[in-house]
Structures are given as C-alpha cells and as structure tokens.
Protein backbone atom coordinates (compact mmCIF):
# COMPACT_ATOMS: atom_id res chain seq x y z
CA UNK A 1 38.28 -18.15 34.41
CA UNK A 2 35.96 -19.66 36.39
CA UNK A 3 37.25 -22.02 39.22
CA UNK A 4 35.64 -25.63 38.12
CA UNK A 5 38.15 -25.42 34.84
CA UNK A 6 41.36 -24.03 37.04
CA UNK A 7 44.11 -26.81 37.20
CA UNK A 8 41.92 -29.77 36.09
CA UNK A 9 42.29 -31.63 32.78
CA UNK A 10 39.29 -31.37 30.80
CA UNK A 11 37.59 -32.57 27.58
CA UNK A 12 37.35 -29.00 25.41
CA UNK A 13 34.31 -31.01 23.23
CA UNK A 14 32.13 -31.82 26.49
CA UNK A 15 32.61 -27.97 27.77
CA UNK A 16 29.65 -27.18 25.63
CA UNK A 17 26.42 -28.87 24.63
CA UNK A 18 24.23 -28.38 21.40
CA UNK A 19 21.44 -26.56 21.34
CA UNK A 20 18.77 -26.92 18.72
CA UNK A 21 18.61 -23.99 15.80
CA UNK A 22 21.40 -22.10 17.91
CA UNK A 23 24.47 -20.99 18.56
CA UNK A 24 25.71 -21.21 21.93
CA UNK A 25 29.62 -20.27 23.16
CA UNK A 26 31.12 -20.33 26.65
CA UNK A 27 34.24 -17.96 27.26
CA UNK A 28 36.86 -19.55 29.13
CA UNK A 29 39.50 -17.47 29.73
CA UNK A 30 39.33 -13.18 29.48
CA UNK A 31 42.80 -11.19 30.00
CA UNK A 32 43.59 -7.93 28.79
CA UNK A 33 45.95 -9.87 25.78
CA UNK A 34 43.02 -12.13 24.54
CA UNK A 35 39.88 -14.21 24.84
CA UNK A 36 39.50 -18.14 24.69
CA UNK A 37 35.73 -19.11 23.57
CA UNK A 38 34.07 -22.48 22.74
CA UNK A 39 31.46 -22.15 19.86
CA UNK A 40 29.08 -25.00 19.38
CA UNK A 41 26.54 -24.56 15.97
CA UNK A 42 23.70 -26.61 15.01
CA UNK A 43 23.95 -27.54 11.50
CA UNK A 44 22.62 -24.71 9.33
CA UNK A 45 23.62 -21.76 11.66
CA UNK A 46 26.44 -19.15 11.79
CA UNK A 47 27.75 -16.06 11.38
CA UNK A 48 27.44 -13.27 9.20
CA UNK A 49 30.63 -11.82 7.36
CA UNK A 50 31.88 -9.19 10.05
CA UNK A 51 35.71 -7.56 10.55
CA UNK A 52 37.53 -8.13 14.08
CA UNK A 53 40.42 -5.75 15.08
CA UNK A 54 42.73 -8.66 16.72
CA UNK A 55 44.15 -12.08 14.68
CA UNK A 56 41.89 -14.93 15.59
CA UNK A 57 42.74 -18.64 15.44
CA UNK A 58 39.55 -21.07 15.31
CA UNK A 59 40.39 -24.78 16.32
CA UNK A 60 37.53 -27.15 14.96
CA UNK A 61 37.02 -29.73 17.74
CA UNK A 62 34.20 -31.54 16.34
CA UNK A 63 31.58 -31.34 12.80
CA UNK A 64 32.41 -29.44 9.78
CA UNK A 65 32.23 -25.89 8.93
CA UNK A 66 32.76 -23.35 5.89
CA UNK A 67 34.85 -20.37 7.18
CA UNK A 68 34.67 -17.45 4.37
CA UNK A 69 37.79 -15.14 4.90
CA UNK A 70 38.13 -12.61 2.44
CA UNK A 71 35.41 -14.19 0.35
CA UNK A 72 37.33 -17.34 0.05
CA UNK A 73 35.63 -20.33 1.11
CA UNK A 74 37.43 -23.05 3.51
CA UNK A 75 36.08 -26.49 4.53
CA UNK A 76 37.39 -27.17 7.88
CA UNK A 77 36.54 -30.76 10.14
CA UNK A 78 37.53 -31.76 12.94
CA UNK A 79 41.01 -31.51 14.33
CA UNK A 80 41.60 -28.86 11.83
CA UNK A 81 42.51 -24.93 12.42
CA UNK A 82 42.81 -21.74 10.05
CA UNK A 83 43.84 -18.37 10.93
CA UNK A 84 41.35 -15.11 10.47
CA UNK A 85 43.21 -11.90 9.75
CA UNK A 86 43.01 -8.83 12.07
CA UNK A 87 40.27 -6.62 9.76
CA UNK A 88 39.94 -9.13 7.16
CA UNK A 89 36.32 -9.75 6.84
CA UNK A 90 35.01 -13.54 7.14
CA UNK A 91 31.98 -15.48 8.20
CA UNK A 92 31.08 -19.04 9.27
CA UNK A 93 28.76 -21.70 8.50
CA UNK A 94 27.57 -25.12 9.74
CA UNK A 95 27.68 -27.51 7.01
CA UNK A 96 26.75 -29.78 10.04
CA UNK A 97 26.65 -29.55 13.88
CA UNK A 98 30.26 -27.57 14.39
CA UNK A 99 31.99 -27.17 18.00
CA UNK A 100 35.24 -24.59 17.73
CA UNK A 101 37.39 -22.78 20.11
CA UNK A 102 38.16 -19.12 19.07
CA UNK A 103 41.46 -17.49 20.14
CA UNK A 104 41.55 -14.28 20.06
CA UNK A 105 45.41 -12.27 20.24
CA UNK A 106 44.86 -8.28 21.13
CA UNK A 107 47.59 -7.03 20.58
C-alpha cells in the first residue's frame, strides 16, 4: 500500500479517474491473503468471461454494469455488490461508465 492512502480517510470513487475507450484499475492493497483493486470502465468496455482460483467480491461504487457469472446475467448500480465464485467463470460489462472495487480472498 502505498503511503499517500495509509491512515487517511479517503473517497474510494475519486481514487481513480476515467479514461476514454479504457479500462483503467489501481491496486490498493497486495498481501499474501488477497488483493484490493479499483476498476473504472468507460461505457462499452469490459471483460471477457475468464475463471479466477480465489472468491472475489466486486463493490459497484459508481455507473452500472452487467456481471455474467456462470452465464447468468446481473445488473448491478451503484452501491450494490455480488459475489464471483472461486472457478466459476464470469465476465463484465459497462452498460455505462462503471467504477468497482474487486476483493479478492486467497485462500
């Protein structure tokens, strides 16, 4: 963790900025049990169905976003949250301009 975020209160949707036709993330915290990452996604980008080894918990901070897991589709918004499943396969889209923090549990 880098030491600007260490003991400060912070605003998790300003950590981040848009970026035109992108997708840009910014890891916060790394330890040998798990990874916190902020996502943002301009509208129309995302990620292609993939599997991860370790349960993952995306927090939608700001937009809207279809999150396939499984090959069913969830709309998530803002202030929402949805579980992925260790090896469970699952993609995500921007239905518009998305920001998200990933946790990831290894364990």
């Amino acid at each position: 963790m880098s030491e600007e975020l260490k003991n400060k209160v912070l605003k998790v949707v300003d950590l981040l900025e848009y970026q035109e036709g992108a997708v840009v993330s910014r890891e916060i915290i790394r330890k040998e049990t798990g990874t916190v990452t902020i996502f943002a996604f301009d509208k129309g980008e995302g990620l292609s169905e993939h599997t991860a080894p370790f349960d993952a918990m995306v927090q939608v901070i700001d937009g809207k976003a279809e999150i396939i897991i499984s090959g069913v589709k969830n709309v998530v918004n803002s202030g929402d949250m949805i579980i992925m499943p260790a090896n469970d396969p699952h993609a995500l889209n921007a239905v518009e301009r998305f920001k998200m923090v990933l946790t990831m549990v290894r364990s």
